[in-house]
C-alpha atoms as a PDB file:
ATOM      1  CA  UNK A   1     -29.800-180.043  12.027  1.00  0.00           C
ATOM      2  CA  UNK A   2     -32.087-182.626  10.693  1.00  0.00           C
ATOM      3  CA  UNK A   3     -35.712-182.913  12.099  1.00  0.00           C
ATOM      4  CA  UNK A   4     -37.692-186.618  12.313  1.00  0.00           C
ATOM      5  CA  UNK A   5     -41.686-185.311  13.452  1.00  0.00           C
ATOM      6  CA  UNK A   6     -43.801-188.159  14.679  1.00  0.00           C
ATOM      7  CA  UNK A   7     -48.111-186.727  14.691  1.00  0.00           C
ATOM      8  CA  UNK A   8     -50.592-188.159  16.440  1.00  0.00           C
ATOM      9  CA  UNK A   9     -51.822-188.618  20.123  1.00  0.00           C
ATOM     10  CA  UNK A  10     -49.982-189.511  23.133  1.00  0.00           C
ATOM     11  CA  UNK A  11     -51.980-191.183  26.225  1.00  0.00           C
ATOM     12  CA  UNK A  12     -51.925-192.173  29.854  1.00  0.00           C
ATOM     13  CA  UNK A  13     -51.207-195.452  29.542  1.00  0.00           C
ATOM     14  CA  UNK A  14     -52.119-198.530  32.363  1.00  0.00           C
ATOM     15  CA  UNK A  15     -49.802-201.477  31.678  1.00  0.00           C
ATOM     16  CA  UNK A  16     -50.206-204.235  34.256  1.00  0.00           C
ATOM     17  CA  UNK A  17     -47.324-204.627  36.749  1.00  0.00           C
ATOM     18  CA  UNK A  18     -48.280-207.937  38.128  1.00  0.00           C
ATOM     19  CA  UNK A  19     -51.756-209.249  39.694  1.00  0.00           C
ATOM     20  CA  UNK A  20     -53.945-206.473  40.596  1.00  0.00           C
ATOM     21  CA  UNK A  21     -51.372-204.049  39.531  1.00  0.00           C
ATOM     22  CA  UNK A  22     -51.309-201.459  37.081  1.00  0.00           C
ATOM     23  CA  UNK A  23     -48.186-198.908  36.529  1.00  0.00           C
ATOM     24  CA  UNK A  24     -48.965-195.970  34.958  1.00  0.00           C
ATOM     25  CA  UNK A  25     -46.522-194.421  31.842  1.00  0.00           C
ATOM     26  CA  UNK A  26     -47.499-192.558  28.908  1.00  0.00           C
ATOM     27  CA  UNK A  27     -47.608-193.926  25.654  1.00  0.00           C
ATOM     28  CA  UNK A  28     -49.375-193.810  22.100  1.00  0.00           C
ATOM     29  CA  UNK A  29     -48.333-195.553  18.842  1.00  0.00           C
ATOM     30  CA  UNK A  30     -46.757-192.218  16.946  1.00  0.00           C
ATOM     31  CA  UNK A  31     -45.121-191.182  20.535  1.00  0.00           C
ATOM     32  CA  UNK A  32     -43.680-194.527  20.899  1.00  0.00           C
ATOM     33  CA  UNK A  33     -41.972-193.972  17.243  1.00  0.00           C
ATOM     34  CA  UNK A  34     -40.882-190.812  18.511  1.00  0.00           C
ATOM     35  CA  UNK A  35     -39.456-192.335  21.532  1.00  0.00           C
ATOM     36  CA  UNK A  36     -37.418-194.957  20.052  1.00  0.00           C
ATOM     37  CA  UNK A  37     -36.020-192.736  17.138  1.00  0.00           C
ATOM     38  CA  UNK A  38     -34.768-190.308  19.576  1.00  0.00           C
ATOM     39  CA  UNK A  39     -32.195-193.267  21.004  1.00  0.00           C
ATOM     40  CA  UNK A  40     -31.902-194.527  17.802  1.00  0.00           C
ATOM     41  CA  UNK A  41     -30.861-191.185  15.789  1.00  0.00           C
ATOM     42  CA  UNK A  42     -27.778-188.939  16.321  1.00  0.00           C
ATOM     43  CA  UNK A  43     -27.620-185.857  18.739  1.00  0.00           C
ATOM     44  CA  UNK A  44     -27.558-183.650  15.411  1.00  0.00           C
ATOM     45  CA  UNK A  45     -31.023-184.877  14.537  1.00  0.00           C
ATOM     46  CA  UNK A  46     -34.151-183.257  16.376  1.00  0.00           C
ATOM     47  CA  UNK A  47     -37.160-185.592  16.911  1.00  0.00           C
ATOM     48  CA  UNK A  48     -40.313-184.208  17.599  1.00  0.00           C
ATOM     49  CA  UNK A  49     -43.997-185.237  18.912  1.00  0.00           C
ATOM     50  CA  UNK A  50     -46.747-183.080  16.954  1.00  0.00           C
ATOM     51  CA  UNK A  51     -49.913-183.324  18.672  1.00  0.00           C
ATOM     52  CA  UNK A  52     -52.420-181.742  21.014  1.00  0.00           C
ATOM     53  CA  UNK A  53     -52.687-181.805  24.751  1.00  0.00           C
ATOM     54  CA  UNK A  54     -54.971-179.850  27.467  1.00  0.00           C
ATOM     55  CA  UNK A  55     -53.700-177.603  30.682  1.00  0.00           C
ATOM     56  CA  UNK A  56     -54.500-179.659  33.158  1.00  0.00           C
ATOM     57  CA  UNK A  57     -51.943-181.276  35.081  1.00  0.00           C
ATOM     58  CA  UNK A  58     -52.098-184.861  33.640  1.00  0.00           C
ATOM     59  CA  UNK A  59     -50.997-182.938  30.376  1.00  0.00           C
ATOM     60  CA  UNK A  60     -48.361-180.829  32.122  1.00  0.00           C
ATOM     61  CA  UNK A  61     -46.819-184.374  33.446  1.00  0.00           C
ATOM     62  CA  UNK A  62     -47.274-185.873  29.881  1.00  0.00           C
ATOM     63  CA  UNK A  63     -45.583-183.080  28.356  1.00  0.00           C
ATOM     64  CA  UNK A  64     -41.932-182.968  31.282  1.00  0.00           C
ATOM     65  CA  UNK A  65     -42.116-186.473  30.297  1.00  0.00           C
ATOM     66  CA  UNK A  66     -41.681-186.057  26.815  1.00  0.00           C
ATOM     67  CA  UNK A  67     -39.059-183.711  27.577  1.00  0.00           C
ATOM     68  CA  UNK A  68     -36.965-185.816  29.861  1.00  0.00           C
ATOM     69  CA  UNK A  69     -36.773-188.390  27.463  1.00  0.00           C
ATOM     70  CA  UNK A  70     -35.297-185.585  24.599  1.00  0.00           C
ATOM     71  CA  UNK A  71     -38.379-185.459  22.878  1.00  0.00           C
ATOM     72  CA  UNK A  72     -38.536-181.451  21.155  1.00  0.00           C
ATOM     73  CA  UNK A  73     -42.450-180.482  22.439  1.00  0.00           C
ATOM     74  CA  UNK A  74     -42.264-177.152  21.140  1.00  0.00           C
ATOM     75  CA  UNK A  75     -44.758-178.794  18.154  1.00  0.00           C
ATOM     76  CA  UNK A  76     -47.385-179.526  21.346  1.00  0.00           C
ATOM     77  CA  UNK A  77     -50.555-177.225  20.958  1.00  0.00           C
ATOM     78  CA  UNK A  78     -52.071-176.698  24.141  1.00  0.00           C
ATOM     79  CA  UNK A  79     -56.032-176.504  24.644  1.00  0.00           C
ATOM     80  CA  UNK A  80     -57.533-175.016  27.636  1.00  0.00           C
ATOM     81  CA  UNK A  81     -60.935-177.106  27.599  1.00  0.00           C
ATOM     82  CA  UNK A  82     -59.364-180.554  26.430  1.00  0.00           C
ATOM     83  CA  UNK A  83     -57.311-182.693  28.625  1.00  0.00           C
ATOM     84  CA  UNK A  84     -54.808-185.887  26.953  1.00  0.00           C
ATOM     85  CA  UNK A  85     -56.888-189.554  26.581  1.00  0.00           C
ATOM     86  CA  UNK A  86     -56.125-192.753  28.813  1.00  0.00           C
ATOM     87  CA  UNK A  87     -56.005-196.807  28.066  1.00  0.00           C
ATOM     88  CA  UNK A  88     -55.737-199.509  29.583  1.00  0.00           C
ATOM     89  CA  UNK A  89     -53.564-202.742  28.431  1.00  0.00           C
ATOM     90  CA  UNK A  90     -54.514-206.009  29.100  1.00  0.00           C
ATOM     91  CA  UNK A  91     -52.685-209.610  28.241  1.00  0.00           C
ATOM     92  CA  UNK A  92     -53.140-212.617  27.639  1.00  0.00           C
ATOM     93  CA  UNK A  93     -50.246-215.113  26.565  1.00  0.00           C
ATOM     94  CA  UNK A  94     -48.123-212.003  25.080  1.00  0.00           C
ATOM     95  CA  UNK A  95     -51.178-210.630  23.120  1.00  0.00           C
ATOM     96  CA  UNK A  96     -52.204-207.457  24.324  1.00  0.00           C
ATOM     97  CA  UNK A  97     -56.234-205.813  24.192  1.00  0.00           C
ATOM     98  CA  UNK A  98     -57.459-202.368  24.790  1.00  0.00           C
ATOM     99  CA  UNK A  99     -59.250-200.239  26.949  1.00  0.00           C
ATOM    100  CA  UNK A 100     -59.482-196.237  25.690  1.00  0.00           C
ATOM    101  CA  UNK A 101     -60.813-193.481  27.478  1.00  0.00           C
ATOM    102  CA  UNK A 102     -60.935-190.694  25.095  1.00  0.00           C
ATOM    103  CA  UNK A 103     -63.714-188.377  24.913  1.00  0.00           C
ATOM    104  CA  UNK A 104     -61.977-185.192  25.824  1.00  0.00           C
ATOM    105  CA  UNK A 105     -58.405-185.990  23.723  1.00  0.00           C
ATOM    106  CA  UNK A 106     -57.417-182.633  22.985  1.00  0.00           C
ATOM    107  CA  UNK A 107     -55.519-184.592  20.467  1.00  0.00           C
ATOM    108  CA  UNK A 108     -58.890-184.787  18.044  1.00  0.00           C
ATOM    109  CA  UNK A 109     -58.392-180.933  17.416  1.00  0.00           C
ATOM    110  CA  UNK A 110     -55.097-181.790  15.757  1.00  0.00           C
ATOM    111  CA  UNK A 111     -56.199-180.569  12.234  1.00  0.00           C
ATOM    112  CA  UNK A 112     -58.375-178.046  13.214  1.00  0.00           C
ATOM    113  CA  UNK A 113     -55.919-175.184  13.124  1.00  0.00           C
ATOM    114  CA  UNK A 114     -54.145-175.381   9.604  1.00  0.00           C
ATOM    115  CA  UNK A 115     -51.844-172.560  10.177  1.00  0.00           C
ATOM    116  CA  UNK A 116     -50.539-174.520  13.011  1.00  0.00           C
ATOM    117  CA  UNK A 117     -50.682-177.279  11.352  1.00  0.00           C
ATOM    118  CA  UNK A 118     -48.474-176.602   8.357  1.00  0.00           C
ATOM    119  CA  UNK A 119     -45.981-175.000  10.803  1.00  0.00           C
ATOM    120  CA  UNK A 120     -45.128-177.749  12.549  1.00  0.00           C
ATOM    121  CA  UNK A 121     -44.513-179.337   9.227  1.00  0.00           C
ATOM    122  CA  UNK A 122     -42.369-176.998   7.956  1.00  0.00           C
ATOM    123  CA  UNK A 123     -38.902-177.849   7.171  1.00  0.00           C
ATOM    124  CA  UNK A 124     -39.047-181.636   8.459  1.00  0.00           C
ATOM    125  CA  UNK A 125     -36.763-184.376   6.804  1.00  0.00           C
ATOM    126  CA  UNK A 126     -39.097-187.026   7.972  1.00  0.00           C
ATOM    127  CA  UNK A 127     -42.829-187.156   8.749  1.00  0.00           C
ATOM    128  CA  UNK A 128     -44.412-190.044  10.473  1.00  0.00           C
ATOM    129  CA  UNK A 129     -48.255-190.442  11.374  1.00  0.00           C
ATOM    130  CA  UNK A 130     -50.570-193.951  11.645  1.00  0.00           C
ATOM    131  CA  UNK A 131     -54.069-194.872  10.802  1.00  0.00           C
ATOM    132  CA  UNK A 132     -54.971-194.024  14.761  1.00  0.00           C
ATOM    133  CA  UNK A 133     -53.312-190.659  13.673  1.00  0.00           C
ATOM    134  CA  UNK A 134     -56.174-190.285  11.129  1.00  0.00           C
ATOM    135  CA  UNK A 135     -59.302-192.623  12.741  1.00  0.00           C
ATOM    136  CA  UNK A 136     -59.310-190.086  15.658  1.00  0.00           C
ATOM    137  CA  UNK A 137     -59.957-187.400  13.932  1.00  0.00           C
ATOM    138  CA  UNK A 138     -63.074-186.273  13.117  1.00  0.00           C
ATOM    139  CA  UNK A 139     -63.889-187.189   9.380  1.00  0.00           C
ATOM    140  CA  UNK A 140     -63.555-183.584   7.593  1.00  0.00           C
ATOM    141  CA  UNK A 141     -60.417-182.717   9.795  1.00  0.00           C
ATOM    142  CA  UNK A 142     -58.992-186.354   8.158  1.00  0.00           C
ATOM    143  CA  UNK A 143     -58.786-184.807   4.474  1.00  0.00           C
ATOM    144  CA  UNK A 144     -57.298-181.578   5.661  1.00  0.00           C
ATOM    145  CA  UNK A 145     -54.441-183.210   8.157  1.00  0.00           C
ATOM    146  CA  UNK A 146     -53.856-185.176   4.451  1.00  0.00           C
ATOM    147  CA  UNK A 147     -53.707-182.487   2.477  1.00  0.00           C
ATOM    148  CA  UNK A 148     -51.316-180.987   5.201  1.00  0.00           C
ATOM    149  CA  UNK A 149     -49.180-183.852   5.073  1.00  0.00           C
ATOM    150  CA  UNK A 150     -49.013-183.401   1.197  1.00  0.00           C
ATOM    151  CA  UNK A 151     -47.658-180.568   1.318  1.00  0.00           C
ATOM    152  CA  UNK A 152     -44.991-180.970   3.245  1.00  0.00           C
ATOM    153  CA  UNK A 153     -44.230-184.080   1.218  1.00  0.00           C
ATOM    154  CA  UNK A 154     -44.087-181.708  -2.274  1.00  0.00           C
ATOM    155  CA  UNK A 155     -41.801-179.405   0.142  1.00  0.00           C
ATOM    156  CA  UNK A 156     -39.077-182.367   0.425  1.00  0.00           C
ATOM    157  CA  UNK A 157     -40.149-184.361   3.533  1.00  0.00           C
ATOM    158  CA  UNK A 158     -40.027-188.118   3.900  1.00  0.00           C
ATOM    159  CA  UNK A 159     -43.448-189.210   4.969  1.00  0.00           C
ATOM    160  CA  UNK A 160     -43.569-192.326   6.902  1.00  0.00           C
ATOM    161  CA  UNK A 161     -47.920-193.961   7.188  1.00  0.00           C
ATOM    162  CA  UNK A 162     -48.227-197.065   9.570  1.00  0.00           C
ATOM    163  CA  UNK A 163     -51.996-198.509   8.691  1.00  0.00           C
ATOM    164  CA  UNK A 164     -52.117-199.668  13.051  1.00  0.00           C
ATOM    165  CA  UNK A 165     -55.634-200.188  12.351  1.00  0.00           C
ATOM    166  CA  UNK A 166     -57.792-199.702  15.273  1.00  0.00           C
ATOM    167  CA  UNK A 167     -61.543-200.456  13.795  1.00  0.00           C
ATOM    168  CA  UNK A 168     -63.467-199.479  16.679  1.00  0.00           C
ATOM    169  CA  UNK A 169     -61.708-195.983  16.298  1.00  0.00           C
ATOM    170  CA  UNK A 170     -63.951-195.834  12.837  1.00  0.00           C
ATOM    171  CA  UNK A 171     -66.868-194.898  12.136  1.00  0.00           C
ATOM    172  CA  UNK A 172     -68.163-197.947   9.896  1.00  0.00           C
ATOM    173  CA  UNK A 173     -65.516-200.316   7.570  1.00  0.00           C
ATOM    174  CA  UNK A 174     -65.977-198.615   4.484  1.00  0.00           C
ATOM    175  CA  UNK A 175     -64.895-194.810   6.434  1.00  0.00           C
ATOM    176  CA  UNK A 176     -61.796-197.094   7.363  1.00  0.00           C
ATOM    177  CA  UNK A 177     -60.770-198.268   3.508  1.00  0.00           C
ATOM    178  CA  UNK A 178     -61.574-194.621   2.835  1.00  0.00           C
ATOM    179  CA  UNK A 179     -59.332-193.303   5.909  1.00  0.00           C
ATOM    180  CA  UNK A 180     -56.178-195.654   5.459  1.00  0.00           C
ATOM    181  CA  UNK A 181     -55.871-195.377   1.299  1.00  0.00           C
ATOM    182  CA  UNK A 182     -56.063-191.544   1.774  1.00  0.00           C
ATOM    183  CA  UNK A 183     -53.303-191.980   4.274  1.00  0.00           C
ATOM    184  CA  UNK A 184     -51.366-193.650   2.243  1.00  0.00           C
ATOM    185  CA  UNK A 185     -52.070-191.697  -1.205  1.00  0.00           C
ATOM    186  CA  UNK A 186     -49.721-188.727   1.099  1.00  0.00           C
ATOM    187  CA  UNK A 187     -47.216-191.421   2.177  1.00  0.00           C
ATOM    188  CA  UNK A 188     -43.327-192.373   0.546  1.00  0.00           C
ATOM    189  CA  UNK A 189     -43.363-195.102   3.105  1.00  0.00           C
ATOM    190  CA  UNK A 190     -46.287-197.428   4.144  1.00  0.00           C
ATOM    191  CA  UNK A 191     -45.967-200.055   6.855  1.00  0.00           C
ATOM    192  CA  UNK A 192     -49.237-202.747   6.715  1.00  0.00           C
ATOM    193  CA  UNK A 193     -49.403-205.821   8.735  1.00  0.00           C
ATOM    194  CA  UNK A 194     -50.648-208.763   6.839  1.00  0.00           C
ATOM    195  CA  UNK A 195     -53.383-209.603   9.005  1.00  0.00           C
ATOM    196  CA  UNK A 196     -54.918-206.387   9.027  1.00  0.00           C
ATOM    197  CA  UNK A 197     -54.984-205.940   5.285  1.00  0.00           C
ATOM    198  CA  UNK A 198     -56.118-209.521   4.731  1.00  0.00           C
ATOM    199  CA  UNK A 199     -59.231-208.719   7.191  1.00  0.00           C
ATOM    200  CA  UNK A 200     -60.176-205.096   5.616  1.00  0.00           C
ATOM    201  CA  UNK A 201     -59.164-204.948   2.010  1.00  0.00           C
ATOM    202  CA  UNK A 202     -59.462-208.993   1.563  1.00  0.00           C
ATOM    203  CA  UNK A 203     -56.005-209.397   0.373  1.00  0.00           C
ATOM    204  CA  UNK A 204     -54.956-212.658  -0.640  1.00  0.00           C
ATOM    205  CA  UNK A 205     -51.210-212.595   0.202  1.00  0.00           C
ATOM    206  CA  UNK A 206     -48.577-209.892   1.514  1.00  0.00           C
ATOM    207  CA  UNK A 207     -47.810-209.060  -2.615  1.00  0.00           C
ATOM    208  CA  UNK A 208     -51.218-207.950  -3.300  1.00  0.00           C
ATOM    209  CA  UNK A 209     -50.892-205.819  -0.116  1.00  0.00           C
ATOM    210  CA  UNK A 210     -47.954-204.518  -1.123  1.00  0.00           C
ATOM    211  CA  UNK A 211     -49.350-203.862  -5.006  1.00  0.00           C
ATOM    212  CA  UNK A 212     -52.114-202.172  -3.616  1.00  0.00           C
ATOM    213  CA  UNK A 213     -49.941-199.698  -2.018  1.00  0.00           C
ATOM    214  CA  UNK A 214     -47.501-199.194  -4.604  1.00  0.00           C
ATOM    215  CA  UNK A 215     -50.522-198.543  -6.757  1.00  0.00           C
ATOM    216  CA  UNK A 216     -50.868-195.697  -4.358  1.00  0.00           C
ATOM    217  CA  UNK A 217     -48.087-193.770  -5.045  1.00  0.00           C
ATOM    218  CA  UNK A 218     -45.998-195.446  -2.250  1.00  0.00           C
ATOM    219  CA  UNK A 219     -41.722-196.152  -3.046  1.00  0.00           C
ATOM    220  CA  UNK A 220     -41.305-198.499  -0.499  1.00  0.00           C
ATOM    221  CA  UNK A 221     -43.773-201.000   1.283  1.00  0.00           C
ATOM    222  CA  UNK A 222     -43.266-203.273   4.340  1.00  0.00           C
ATOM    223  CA  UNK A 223     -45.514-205.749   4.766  1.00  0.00           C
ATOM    224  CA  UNK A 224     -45.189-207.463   8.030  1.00  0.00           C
ATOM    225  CA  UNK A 225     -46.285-210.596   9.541  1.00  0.00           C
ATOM    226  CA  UNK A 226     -46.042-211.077  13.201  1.00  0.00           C
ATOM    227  CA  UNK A 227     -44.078-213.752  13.939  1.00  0.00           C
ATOM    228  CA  UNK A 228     -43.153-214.538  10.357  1.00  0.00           C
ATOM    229  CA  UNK A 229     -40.999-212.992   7.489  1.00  0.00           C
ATOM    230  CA  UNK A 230     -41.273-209.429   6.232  1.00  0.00           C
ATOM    231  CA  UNK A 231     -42.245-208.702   2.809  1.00  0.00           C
ATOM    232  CA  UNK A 232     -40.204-205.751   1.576  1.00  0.00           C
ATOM    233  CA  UNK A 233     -40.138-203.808  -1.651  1.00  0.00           C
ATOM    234  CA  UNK A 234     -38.528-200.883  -3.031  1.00  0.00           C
ATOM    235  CA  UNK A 235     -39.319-199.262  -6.069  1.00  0.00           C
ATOM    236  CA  UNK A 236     -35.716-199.036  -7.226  1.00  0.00           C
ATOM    237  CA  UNK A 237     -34.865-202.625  -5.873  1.00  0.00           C
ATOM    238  CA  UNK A 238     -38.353-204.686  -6.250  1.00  0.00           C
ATOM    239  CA  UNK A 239     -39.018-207.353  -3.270  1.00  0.00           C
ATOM    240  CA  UNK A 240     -37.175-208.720  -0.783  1.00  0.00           C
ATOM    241  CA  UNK A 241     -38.016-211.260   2.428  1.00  0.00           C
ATOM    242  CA  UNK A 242     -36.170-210.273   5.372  1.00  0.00           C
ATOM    243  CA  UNK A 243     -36.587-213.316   7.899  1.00  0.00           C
ATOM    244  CA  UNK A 244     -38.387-212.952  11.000  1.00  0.00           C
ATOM    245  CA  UNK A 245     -36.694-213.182  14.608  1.00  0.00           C
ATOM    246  CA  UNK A 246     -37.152-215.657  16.171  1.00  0.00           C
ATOM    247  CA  UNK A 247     -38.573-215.063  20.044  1.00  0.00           C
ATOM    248  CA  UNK A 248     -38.927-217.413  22.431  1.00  0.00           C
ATOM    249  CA  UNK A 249     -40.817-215.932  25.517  1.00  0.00           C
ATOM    250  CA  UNK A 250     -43.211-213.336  23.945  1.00  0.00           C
ATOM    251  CA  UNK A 251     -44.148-210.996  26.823  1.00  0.00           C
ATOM    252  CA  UNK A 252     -46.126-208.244  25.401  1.00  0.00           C
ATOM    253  CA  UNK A 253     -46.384-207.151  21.600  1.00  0.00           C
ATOM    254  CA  UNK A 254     -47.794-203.665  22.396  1.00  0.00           C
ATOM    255  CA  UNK A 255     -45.146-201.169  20.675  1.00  0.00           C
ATOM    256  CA  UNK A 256     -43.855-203.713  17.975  1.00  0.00           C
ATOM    257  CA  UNK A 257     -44.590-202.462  15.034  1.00  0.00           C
ATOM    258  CA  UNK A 258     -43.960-198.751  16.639  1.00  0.00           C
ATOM    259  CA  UNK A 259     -40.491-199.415  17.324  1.00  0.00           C
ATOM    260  CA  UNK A 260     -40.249-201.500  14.154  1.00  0.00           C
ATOM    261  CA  UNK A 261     -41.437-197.898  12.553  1.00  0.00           C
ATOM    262  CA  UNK A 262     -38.806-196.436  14.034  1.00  0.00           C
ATOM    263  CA  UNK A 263     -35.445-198.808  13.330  1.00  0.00           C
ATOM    264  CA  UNK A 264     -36.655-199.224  10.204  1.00  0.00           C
ATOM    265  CA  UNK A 265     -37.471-195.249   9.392  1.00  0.00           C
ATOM    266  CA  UNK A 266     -33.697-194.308  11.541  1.00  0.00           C
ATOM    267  CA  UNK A 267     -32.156-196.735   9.550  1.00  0.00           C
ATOM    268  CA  UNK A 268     -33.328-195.422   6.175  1.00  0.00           C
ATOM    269  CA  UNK A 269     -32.481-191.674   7.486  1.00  0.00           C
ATOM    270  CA  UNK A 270     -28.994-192.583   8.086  1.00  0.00           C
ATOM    271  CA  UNK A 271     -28.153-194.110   4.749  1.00  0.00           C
ATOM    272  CA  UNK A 272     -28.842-197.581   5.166  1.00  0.00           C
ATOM    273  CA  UNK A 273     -30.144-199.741   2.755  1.00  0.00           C
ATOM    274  CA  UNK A 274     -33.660-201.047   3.344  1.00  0.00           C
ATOM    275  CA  UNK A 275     -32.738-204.466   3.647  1.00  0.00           C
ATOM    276  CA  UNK A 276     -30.467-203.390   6.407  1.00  0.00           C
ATOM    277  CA  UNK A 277     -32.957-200.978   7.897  1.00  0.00           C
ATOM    278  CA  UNK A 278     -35.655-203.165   8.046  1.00  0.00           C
ATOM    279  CA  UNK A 279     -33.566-206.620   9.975  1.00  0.00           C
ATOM    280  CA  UNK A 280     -32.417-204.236  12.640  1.00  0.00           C
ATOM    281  CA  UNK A 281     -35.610-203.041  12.577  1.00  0.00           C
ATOM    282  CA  UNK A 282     -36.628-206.395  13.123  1.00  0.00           C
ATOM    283  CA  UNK A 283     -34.113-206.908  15.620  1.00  0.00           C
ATOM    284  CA  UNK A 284     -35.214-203.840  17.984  1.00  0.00           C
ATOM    285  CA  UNK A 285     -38.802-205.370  17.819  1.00  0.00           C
ATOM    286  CA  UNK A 286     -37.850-208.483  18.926  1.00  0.00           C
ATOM    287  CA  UNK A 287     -36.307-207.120  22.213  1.00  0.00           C
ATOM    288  CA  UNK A 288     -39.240-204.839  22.552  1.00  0.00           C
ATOM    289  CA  UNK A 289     -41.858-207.892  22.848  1.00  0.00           C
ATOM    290  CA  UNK A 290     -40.008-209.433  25.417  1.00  0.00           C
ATOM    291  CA  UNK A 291     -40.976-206.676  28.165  1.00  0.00           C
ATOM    292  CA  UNK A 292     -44.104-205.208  29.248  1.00  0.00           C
ATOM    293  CA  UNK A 293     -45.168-202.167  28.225  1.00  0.00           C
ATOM    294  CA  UNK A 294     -44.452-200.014  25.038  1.00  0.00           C
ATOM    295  CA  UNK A 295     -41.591-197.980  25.990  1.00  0.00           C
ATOM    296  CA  UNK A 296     -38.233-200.114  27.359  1.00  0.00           C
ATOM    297  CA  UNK A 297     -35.680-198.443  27.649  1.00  0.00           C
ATOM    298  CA  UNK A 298     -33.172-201.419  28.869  1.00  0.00           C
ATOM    299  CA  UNK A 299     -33.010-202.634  25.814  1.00  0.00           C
ATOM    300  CA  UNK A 300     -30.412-199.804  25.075  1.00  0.00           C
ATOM    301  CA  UNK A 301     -28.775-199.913  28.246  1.00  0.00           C
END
């Protein structure tokens, strides 16, 4: 059986269900990977969430939630003092902004246990964390989750970074350079939006984002750009544009580059190319911004 393990932290998440409404769901960047991969790989592949949650009942729901949607929680440390973090989404014309209520995330202690750590990273064909994976993290746990990650990468695994920059998650702009390139340094596959890049590294175009990376040690880059074309390149096959999707009613864009992450990452896992891998991927986003919310599942229905 082949295993796809998605780290990072899961929240209660408060998506707006029409004026004055809110409906709540659980949700997080890495989890929403997780979640699309599972409908997106084979029953012979396991997909996993890695991450930390408390024993209170909010983390008891989060966790028979994960299960009922055949996500493998048996990589879910449980902390008696912590409890799981909450946001809050709000819109405007499609474009989402956040609220976060995460003092007590029992998901902060995720590299604080190395032993654990490494075991949950055993034997995994594909590894996939974020720069919210890393910025929540407090800053000497960020070089030893890393360093974790790097090992499992010299033991065979796939690793899979998505920059997802968060800045207020940081603690200054320079600890965010710092935090992302050593995510990436452990990474086979890094996923940047232009935008992003452009705004912390000063890049002048998606090739110098992608350069940067491949500098890095990275064999495959995908440089994305909202609304527009993606910049891909392989080591083996150089770059490639695959052209953007076009949308017409853009409800809400929280989860697109998450499930993007995940067609793409499937794709790859089941022996497509990435040209292939990454218009799907394209494809699944595309349906995925014209609901509300980050998980939707009747786009598979």
């Amino acid at each position: 059986m082949s295993a796809f393990l998605s780290l990072g932290e899961c929240m209660v998440e408060l998506a707006q269900a029409g004026d004055e409404m809110y409906r709540r769901g659980f949700a997080g960047d890495t989890f929403n990977t997780a979640w699309y991969a599972r409908r997106l790989l084979p029953d012979d592949w396991t997909v996993s969430y890695g991450s930390c949650v408390g024993e209170d009942a909010v983390s008891a729901e989060m966790v028979a939630f994960m299960e009922a949607q055949g996500v493998d929680t048996s990589t879910l440390r449980r902390l008696p003092d912590r409890t799981v973090g909450l946001y809050m989404i709000s819109l405007d014309k499609g474009e989402r902004s956040f609220s976060y209520w995460r003092g007590q995330s029992a998901a902060r202690m995720l590299a604080d246990d190395l032993s654990w750590l490494d075991g949950i990273l055993k034997d995994r064909e594909m590894i996939h964390f974020s720069g919210i994976t890393l910025a929540i993290l407090p800053p000497e746990q960020r070089e030893l989750f890393c360093g974790a990650v790097s090992r499992a990468r010299t033991r065979g695994a796939i690793v899979s970074f998505d920059t997802n920059l968060r800045p207020r998650l940081w603690g200054s702009a320079e600890a965010m350079r710092e935090g992302l390139t050593m995510g990436a340094r452990t990474a086979d596959i890094v996923l940047p939006s232009f935008d992003e890049e452009e705004q912390v590294f000063g890049d002048a175009s998606p090739e110098a984002t992608v350069e940067r990376y491949r500098d890095l040690g990275a064999d495959l880059v995908a440089v994305k750009q909202g609304g527009g074309a993606l910049k891909l390149w392989q080591r083996e096959a150089g770059m490639h544009e695959v052209p953007a999707v076009k949308v017409e009613n853009v409800v809400d864009t929280t989860a697109a580059g998450d499930s993007f992450a995940a067609g793409l990452l499937t794709g790859l896992a089941q022996g497509k190319s990435p040209q292939d891998a990454a218009a799907e991927a394209m494809q699944l986003a595309a349906k995925v911004i014209q609901a509300r919310g980050a998980l939707v599942p009747g786009i598979f229905a």
